[in-house]
Protein backbone atom coordinates (compact mmCIF):
# COMPACT_ATOMS: atom_id res chain seq x y z
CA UNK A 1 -8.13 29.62 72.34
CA UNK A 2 -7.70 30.55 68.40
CA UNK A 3 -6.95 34.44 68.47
CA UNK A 4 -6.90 35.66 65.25
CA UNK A 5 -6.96 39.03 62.61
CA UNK A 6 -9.08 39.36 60.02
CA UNK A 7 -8.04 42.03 57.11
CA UNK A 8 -9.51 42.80 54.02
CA UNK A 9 -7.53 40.04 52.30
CA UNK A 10 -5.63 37.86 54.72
CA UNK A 11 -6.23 35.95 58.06
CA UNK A 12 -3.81 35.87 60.65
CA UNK A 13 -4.07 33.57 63.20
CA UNK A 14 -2.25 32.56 66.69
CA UNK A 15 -0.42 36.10 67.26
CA UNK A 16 -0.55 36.33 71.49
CA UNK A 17 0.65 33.78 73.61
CA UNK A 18 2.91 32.59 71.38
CA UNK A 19 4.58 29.25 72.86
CA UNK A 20 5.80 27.52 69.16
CA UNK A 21 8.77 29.09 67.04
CA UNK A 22 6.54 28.09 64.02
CA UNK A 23 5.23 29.89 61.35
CA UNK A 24 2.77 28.67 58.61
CA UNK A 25 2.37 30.66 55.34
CA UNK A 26 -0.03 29.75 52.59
CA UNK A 27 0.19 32.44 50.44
CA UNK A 28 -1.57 30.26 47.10
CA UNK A 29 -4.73 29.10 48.63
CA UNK A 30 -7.11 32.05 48.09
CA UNK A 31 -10.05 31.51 46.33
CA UNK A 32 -11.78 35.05 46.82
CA UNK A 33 -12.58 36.45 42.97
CA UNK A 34 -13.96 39.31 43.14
CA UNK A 35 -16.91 40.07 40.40
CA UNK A 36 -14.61 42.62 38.94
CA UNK A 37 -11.66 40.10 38.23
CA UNK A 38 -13.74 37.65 36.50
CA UNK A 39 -15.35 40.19 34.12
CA UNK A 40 -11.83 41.66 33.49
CA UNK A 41 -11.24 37.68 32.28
CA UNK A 42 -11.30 35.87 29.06
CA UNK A 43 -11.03 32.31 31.15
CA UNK A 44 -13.62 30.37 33.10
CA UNK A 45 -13.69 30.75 36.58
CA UNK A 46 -12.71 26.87 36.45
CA UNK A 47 -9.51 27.38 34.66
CA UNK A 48 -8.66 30.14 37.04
CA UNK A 49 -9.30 28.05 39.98
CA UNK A 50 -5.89 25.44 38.74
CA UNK A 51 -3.73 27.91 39.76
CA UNK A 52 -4.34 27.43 43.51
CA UNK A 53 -3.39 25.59 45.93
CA UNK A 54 -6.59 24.04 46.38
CA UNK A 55 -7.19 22.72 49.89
CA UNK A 56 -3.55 22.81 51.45
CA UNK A 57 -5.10 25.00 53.58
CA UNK A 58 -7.44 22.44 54.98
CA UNK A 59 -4.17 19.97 55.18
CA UNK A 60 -2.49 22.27 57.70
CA UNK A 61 -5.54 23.35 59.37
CA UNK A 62 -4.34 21.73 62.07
CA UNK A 63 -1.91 24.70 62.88
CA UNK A 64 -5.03 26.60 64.23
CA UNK A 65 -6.29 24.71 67.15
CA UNK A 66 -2.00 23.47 67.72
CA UNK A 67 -1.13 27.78 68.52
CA UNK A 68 1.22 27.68 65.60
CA UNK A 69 1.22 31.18 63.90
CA UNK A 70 -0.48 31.15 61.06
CA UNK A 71 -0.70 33.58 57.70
CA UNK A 72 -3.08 32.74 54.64
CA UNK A 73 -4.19 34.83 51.54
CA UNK A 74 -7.73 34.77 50.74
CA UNK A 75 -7.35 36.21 47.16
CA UNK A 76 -6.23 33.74 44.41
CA UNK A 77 -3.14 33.32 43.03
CA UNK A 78 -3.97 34.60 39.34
CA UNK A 79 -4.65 38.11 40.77
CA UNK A 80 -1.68 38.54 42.71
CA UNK A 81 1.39 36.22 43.21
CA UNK A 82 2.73 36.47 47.24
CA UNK A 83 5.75 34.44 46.10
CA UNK A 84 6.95 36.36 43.44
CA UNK A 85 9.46 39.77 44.13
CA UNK A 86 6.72 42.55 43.62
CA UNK A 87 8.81 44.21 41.09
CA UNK A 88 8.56 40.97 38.98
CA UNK A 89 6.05 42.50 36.65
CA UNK A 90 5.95 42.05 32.93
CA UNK A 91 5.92 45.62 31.29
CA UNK A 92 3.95 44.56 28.28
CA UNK A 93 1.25 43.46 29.98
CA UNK A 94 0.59 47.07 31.61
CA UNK A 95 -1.02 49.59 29.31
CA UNK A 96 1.38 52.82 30.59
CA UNK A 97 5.05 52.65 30.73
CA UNK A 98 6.65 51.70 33.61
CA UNK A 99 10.46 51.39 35.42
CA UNK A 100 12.85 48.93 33.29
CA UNK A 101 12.96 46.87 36.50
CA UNK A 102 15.78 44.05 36.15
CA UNK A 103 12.96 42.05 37.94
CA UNK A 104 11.35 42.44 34.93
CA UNK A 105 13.45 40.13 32.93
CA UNK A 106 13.28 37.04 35.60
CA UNK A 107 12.29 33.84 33.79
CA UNK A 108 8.89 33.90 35.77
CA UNK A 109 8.31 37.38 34.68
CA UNK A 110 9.14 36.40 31.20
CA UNK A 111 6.61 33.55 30.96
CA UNK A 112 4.04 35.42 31.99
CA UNK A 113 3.50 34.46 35.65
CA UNK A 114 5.10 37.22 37.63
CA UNK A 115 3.71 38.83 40.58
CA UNK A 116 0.98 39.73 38.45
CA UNK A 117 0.32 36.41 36.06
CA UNK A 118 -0.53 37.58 32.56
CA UNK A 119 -1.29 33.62 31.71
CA UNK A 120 -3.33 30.40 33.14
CA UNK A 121 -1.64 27.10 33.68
CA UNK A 122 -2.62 25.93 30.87
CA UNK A 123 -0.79 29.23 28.91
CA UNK A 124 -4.00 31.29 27.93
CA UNK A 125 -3.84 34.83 28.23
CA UNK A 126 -5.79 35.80 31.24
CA UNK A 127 -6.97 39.54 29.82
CA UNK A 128 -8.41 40.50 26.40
CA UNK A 129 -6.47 44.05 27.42
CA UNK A 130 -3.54 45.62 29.29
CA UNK A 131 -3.62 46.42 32.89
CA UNK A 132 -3.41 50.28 33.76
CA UNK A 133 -0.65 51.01 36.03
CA UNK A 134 -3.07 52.23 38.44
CA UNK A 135 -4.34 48.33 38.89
CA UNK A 136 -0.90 47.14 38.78
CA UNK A 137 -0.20 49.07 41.99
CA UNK A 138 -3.51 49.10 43.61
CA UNK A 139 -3.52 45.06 43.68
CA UNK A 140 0.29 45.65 45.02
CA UNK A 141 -1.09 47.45 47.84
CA UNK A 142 -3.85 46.03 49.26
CA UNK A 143 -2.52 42.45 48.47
CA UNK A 144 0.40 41.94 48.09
CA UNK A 145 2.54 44.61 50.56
CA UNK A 146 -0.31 43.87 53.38
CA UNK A 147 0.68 40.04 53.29
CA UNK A 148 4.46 40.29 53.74
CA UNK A 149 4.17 43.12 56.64
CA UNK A 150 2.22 41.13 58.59
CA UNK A 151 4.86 38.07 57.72
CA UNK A 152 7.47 40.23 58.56
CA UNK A 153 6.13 41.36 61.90
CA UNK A 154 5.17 37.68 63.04
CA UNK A 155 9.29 36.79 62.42
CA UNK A 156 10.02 39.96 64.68
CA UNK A 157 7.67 38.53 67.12
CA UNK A 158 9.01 35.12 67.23
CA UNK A 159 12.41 36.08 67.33
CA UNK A 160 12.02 38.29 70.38
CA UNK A 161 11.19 35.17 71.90
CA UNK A 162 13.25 32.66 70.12
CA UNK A 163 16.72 31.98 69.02
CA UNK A 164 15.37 30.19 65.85
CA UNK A 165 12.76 30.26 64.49
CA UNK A 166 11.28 27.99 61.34
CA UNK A 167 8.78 29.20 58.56
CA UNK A 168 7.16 26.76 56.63
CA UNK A 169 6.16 28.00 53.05
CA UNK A 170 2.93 25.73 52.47
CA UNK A 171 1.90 24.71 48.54
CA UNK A 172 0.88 22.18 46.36
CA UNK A 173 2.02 20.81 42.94
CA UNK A 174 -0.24 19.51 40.20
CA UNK A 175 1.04 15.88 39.35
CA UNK A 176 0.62 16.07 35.49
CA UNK A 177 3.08 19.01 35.06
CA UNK A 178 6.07 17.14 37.69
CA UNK A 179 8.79 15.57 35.51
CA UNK A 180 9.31 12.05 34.76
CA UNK A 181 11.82 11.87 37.39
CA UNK A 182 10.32 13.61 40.45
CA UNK A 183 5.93 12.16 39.17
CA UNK A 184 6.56 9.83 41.86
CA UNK A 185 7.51 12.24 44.55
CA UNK A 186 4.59 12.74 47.63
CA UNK A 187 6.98 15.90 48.50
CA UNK A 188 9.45 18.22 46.97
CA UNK A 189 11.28 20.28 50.08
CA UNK A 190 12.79 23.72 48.99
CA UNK A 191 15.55 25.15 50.48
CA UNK A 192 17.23 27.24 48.44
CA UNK A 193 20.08 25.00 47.86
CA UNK A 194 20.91 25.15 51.23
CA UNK A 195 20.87 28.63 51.91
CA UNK A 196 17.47 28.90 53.29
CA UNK A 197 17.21 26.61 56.65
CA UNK A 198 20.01 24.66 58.49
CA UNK A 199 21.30 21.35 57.10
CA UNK A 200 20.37 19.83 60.76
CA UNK A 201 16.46 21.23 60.26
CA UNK A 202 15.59 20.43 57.02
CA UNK A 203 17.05 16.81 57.27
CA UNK A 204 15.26 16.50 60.98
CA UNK A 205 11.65 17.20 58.33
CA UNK A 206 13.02 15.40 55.71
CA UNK A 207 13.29 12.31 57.93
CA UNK A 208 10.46 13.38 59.84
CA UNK A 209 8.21 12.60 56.25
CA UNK A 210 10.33 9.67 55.47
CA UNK A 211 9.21 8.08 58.65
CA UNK A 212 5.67 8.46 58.17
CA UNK A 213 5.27 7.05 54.58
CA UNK A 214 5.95 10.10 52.33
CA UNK A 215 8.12 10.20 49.12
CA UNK A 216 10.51 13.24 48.96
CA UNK A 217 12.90 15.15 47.28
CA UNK A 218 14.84 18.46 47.29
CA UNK A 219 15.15 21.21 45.28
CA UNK A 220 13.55 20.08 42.13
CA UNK A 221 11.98 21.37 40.72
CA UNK A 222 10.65 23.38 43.06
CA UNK A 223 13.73 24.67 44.85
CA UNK A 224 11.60 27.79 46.61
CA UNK A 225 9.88 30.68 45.65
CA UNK A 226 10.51 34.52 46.76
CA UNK A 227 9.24 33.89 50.22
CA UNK A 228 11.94 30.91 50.93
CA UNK A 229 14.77 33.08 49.02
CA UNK A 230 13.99 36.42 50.82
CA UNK A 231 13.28 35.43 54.19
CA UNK A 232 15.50 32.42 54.61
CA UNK A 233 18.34 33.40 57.20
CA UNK A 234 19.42 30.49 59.14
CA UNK A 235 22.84 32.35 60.30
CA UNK A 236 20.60 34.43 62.30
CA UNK A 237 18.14 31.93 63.34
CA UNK A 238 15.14 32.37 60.34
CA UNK A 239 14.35 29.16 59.16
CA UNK A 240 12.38 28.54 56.02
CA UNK A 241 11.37 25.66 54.49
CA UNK A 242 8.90 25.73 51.13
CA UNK A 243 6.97 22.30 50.88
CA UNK A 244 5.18 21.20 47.52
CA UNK A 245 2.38 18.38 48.21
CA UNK A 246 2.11 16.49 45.27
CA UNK A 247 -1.91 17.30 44.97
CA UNK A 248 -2.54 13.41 43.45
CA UNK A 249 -2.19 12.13 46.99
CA UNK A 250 -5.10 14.40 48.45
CA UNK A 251 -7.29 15.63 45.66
CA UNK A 252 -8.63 14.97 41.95
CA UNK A 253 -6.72 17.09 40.27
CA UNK A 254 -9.14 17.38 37.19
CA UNK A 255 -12.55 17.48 39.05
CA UNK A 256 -10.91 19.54 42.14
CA UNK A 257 -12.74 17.28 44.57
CA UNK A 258 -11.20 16.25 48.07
CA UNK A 259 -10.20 12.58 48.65
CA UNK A 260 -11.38 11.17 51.35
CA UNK A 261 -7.62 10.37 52.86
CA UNK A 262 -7.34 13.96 53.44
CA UNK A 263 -7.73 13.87 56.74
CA UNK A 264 -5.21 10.85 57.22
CA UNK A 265 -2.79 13.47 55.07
CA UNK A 266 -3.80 16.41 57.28
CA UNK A 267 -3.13 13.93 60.72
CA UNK A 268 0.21 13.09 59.38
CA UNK A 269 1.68 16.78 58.84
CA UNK A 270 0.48 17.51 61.87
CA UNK A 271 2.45 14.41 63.75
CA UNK A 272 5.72 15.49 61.33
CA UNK A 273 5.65 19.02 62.28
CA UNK A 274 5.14 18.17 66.08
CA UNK A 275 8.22 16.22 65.76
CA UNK A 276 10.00 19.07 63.67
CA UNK A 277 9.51 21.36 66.33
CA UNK A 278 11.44 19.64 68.91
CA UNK A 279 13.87 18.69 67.19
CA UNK A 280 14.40 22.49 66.31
């Protein structure tokens, strides 16, 4: 039976009877805008809508009915970023001063897609004005704090039961922005350089996607984002693995449609992480 929680902004899914040391996290594939957001925008709900991770959650839906536990966001990556450090914020965005966070100055922050994007994919400004601070920390705390408690309480829970445990950080990458090198790639696996999963586990799903048909890589360019670098601690049995589906093999990028190999994509994770797990 699927047990799940529903809060105001993310479901949780697969918290009692817990018999998998698994965790999936899709913390991009929102698409809740609230009527409030999209007047606040200069951009059309369409543009918006790139930033997601448009149907990986239907790719590991699979996780439901398999009693893996299971944390998504249901609000969209352009209001709040779950894989960014919450401090990342770009002060000249918000309308009041605020903290000279060091946070501030992160490359991500700089470019305008911190914890609290200022800009589309495309580069457009998302606002015609500055954020009060008052919005900067209300969206903090009923979207962003809310998400990685409930994270951090399903690793508690699976390491009272297990000695390791493995977290898979679920996205999706848009094809036309990859690099020459990597355009080819059906997966990029991030693992911090190493420091986020054991050598032995991320080469057991490495070869685990090899074996099925996929194309991968490591580290580049998507090497993981704040939720790999925090909560990766393989010394002490935390396992955490980002992966990046190249969205060309599942989706038209341009028209945001579904292909109809999805499920055949969906089928295949599924059979991959089966074989992950035992091999944990």
């Amino acid at each position: 039976m699927v047990r799940f929680v529903l809060e105001e902004n993310i479901v949780v899914k697969n918290i009692t009877n817990i018999s998998s040391p698994l965790i999936i996290s899709l913390p991009h594939s929102g698409n809740r805008y609230s009527a409030d957001f999209l007047r606040k925008s200069l951009l059309s709900l369409s543009e918006l809508k790139k930033s997601e991770d448009a149907f990986v959650d239907e790719l590991w839906e699979f996780s439901l009915e398999s009693g893996y536990c299971y944390i998504k966001s249901l609000i969209p990556r352009v209001y709040v970023d779950l894989n960014r450090h919450p401090l990342e914020l770009d002060p000249l965005m918000i309308s009041s001063k605020i903290p000279n966070f060091k946070q501030s100055k992160s490359l991500k922050a700089l470019s305008g897609i911190g914890v609290i994007p200022k800009v589309s994919v495309y580069g457009n400004s998302i606002y015609a004005d500055n954020l009060s601070r008052a919005e900067v920390i209300k969206r903090l705390l009923s979207c962003y704090f809310p998400y990685h408690k409930m994270l951090k309480y399903l690793i508690k829970l699976l390491k009272s039961k297990f000695d390791d445990i493995l977290i898979l950080d679920c996205h999706s990458m848009p094809s036309e922005t990859l690099p020459k090198s990597s355009a080819e790639v059906d997966i990029i696996l991030g693992n911090n350089f190493g420091h986020s999963i054991s050598e032995k586990i991320s080469n057991s799903i490495k070869n685990n996607f090899q074996n099925l048909g996929f194309t991968t890589t490591e580290n580049y360019p998507y090497s993981g984002g704040f939720i790999t670098q925090y909560y990766g601690d393989p010394i002490n049995g935390i396992h955490v693995l980002q992966i990046e589906i190249n969205r060309s093999i599942y989706m038209n990028e341009k028209k945001l449609k579904r292909l109809s190999n999805i499920s055949i994509i969906s089928n295949k994770l599924k059979k991959i992480i089966e074989s992950s797990i035992r091999d944990l």
